[in-house]
N, C-alpha and C. Protein backbone atom coordinates (compact mmCIF):
# COMPACT_ATOMS: atom_id res chain seq x y z
N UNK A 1 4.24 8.40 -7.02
CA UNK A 1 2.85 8.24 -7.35
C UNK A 1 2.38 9.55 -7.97
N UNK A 2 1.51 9.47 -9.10
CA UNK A 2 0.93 10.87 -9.15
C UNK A 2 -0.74 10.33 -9.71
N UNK A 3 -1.40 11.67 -9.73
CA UNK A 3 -2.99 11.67 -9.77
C UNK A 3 -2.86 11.80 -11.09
N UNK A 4 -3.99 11.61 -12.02
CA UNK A 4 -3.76 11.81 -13.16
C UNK A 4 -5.19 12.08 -13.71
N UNK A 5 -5.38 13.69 -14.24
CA UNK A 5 -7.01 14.12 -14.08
C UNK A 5 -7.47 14.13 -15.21
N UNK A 6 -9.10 13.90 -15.89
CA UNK A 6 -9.54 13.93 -16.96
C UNK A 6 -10.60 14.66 -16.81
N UNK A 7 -11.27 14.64 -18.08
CA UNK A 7 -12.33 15.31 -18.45
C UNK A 7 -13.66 14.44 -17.54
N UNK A 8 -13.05 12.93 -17.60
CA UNK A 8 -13.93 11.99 -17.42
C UNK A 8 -13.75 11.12 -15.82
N UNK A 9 -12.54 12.13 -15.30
CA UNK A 9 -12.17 11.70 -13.68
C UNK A 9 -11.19 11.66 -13.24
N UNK A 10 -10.87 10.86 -12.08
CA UNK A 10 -9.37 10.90 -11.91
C UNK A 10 -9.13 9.24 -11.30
N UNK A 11 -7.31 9.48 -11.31
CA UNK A 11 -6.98 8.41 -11.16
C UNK A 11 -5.69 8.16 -10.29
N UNK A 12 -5.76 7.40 -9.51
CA UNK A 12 -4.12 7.62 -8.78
C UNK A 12 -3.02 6.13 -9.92
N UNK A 13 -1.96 6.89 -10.02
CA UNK A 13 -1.19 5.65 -10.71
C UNK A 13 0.20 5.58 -10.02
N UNK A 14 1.12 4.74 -10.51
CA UNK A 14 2.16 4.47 -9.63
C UNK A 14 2.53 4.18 -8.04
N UNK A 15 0.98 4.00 -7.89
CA UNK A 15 0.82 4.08 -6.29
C UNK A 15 2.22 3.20 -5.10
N UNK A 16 2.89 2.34 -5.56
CA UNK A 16 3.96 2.32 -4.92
C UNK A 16 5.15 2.83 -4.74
N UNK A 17 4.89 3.74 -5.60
CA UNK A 17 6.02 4.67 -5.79
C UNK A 17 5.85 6.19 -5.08
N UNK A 18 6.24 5.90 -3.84
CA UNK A 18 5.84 7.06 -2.90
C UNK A 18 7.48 7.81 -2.43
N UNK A 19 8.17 8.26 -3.54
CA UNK A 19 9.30 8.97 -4.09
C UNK A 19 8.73 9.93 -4.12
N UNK A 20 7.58 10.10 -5.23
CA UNK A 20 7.56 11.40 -5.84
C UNK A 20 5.90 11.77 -5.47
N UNK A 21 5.41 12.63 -5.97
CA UNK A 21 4.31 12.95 -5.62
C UNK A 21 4.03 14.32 -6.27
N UNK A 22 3.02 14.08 -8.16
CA UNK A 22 2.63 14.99 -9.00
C UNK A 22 1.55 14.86 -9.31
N UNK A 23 0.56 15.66 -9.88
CA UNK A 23 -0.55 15.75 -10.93
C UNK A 23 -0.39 15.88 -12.08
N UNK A 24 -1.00 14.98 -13.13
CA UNK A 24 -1.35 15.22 -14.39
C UNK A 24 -2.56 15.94 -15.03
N UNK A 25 -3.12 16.87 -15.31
CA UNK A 25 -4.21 17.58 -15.62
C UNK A 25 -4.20 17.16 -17.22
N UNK A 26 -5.14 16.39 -17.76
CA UNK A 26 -5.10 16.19 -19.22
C UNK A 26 -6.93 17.05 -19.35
N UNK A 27 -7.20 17.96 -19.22
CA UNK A 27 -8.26 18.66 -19.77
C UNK A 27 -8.14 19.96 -19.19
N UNK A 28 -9.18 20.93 -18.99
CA UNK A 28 -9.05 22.06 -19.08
C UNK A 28 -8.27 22.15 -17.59
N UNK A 29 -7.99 23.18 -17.06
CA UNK A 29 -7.69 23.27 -15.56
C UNK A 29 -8.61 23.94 -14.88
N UNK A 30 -9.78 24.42 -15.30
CA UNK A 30 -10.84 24.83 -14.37
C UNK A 30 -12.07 23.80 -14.06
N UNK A 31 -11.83 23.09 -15.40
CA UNK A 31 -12.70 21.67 -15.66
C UNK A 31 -12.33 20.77 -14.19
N UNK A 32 -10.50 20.16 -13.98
CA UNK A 32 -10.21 19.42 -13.27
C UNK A 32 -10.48 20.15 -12.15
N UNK A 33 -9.88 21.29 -11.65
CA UNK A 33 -10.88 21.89 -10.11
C UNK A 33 -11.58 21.97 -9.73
N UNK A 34 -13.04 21.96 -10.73
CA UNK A 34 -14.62 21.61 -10.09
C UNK A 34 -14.38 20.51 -9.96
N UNK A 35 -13.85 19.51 -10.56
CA UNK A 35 -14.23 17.88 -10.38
C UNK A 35 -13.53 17.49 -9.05
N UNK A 36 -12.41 18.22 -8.94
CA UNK A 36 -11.52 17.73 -7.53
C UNK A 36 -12.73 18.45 -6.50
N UNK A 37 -12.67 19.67 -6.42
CA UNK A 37 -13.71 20.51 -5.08
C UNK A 37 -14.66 19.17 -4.97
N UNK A 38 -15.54 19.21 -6.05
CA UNK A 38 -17.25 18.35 -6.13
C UNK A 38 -16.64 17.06 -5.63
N UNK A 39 -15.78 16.54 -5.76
CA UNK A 39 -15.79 15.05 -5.53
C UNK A 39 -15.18 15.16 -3.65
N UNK A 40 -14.83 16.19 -3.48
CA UNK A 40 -14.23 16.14 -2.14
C UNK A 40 -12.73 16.03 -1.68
N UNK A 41 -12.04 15.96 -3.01
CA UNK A 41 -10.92 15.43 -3.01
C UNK A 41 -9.50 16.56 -2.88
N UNK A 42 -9.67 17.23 -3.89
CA UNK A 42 -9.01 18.45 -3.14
C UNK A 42 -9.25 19.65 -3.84
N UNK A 43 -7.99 20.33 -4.50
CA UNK A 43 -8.78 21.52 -5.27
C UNK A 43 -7.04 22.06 -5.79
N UNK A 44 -7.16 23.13 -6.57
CA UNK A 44 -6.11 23.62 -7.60
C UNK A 44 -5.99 25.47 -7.27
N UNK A 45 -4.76 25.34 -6.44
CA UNK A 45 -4.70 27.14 -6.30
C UNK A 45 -3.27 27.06 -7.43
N UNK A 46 -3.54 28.29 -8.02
CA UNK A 46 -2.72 28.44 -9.39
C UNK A 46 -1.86 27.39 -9.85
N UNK A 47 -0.48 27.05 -9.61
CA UNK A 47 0.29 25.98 -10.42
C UNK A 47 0.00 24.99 -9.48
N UNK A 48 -0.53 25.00 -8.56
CA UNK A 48 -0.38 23.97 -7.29
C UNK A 48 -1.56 23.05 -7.30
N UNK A 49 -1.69 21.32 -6.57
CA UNK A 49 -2.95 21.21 -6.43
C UNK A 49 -2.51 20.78 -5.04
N UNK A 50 -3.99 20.70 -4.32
CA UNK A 50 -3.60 20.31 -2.95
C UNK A 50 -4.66 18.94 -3.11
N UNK A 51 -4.07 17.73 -2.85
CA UNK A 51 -5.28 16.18 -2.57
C UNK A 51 -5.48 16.27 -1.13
N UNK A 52 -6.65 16.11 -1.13
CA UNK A 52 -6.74 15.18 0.69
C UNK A 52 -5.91 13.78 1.18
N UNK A 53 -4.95 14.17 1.66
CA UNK A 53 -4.27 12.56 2.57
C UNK A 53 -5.03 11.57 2.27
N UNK A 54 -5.88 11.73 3.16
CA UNK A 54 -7.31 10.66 3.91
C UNK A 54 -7.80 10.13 2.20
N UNK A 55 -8.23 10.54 1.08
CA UNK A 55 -8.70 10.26 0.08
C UNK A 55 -7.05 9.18 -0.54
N UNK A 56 -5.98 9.88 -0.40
CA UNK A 56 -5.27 9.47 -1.27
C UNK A 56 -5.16 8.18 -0.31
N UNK A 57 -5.14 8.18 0.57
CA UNK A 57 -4.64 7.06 2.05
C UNK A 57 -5.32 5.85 1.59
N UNK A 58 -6.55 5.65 1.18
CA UNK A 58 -7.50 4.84 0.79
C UNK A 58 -7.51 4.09 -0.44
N UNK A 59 -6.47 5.10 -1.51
CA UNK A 59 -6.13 4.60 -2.24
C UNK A 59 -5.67 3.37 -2.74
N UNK A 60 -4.45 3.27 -1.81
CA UNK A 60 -2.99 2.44 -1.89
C UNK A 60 -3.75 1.32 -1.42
N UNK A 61 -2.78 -0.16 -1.51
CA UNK A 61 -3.08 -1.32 -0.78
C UNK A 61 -3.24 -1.59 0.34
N UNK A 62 -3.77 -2.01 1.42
CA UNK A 62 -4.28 -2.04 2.62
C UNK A 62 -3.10 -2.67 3.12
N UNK A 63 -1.85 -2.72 3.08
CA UNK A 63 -0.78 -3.74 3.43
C UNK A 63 -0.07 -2.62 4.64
N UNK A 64 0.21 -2.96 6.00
CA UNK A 64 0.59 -2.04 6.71
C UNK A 64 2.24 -1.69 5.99
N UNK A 65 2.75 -2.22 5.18
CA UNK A 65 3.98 -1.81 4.50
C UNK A 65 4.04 -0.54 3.18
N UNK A 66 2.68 -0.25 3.39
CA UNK A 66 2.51 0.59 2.22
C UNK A 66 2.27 1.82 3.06
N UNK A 67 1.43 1.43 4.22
CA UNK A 67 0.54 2.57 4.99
C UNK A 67 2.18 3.09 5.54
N UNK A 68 3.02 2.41 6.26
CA UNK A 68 3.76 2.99 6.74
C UNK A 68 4.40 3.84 5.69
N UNK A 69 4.99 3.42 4.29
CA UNK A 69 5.58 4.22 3.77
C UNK A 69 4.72 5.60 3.55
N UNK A 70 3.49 5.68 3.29
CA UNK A 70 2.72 6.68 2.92
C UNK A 70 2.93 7.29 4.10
N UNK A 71 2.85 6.79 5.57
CA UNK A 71 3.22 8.10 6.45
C UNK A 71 4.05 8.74 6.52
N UNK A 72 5.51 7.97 6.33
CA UNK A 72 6.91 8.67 6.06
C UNK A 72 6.90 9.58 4.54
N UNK A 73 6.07 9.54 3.72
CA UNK A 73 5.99 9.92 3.00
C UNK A 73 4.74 11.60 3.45
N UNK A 74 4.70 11.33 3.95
CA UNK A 74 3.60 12.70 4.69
C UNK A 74 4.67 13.75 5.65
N UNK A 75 5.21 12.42 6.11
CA UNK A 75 6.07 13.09 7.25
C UNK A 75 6.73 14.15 6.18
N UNK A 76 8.14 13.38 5.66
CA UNK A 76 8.55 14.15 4.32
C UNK A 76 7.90 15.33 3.73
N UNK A 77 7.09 15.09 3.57
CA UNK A 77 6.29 16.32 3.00
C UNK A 77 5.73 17.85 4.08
N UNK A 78 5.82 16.85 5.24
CA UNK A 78 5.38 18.40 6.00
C UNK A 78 6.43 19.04 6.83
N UNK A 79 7.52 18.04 6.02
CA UNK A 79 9.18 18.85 6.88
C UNK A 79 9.26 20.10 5.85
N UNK A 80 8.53 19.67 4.86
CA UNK A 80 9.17 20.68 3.61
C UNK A 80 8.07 21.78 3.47
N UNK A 81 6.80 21.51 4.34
CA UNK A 81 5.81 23.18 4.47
C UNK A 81 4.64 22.08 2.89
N UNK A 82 4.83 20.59 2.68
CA UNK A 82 4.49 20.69 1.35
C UNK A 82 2.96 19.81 2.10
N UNK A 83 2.70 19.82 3.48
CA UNK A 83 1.24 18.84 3.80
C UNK A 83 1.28 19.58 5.02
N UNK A 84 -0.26 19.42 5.45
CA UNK A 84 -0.44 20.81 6.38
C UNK A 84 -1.52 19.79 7.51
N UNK A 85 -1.45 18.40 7.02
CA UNK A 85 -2.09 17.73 8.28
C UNK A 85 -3.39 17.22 7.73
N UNK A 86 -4.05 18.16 6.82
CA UNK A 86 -5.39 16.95 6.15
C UNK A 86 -4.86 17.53 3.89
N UNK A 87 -4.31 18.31 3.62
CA UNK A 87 -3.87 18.30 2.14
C UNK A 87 -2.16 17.79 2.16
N UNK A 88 -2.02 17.13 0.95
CA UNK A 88 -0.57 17.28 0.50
C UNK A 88 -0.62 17.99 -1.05
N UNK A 89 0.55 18.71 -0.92
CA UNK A 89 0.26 19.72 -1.91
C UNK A 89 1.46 18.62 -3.24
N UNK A 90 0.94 18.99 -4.64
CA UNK A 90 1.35 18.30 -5.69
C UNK A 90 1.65 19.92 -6.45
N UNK A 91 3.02 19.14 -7.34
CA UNK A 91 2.90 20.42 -8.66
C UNK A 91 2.52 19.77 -9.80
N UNK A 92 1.95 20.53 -10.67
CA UNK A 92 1.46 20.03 -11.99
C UNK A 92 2.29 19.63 -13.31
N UNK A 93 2.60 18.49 -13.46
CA UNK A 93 3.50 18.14 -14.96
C UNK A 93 2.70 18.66 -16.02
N UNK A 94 3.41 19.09 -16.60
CA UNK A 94 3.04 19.57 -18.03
C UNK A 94 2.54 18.27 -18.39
N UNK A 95 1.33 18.89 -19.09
CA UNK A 95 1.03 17.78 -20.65
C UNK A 95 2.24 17.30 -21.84
């Protein structure tokens, strides 16, 4: 799954695909960090962004087959130092 940020918002895509886990920044990168902070969602320390779980959690389909994967998919992530319990941290794909 990755987020995918604009001038004009954001968007989660691939959402069943809880393999991977990136950001797309298609506008400025100070542009997409006010919009992540302001919206509540997460925020951008240098190459890194961090989303809120809980925001992305809400995302996906309400199907307990999704929720479970998204937890194993958290789990995963905080074996690796990469989710800290309310952010999971993303790296940024190039444009």
């Amino acid at each position: 799954m990755y987020i995918e940020v604009t001038s004009d918002g954001f968007w989660t895509r691939h959402l069943l695909d809880l393999k991977a886990f990136h950001v797309r920044i298609r506008c400025d990168r100070e542009k997409a960090h006010q919009s992540l902070v302001r919206a509540k969602i997460g925020y951008i320390d240098n190459d890194v962004v961090f989303i809120r779980s809980a925001w992305l959690r809400n995302q996906g389909p309400r199907t307990r087959e999704w929720r479970e994967d998204f937890g194993a998919m958290l789990s995963y992530a905080g074996d690796r130092g990469w989710y800290d319990g309310e952010f999971i941290e993303g790296h940024i794909e190039p444009n």
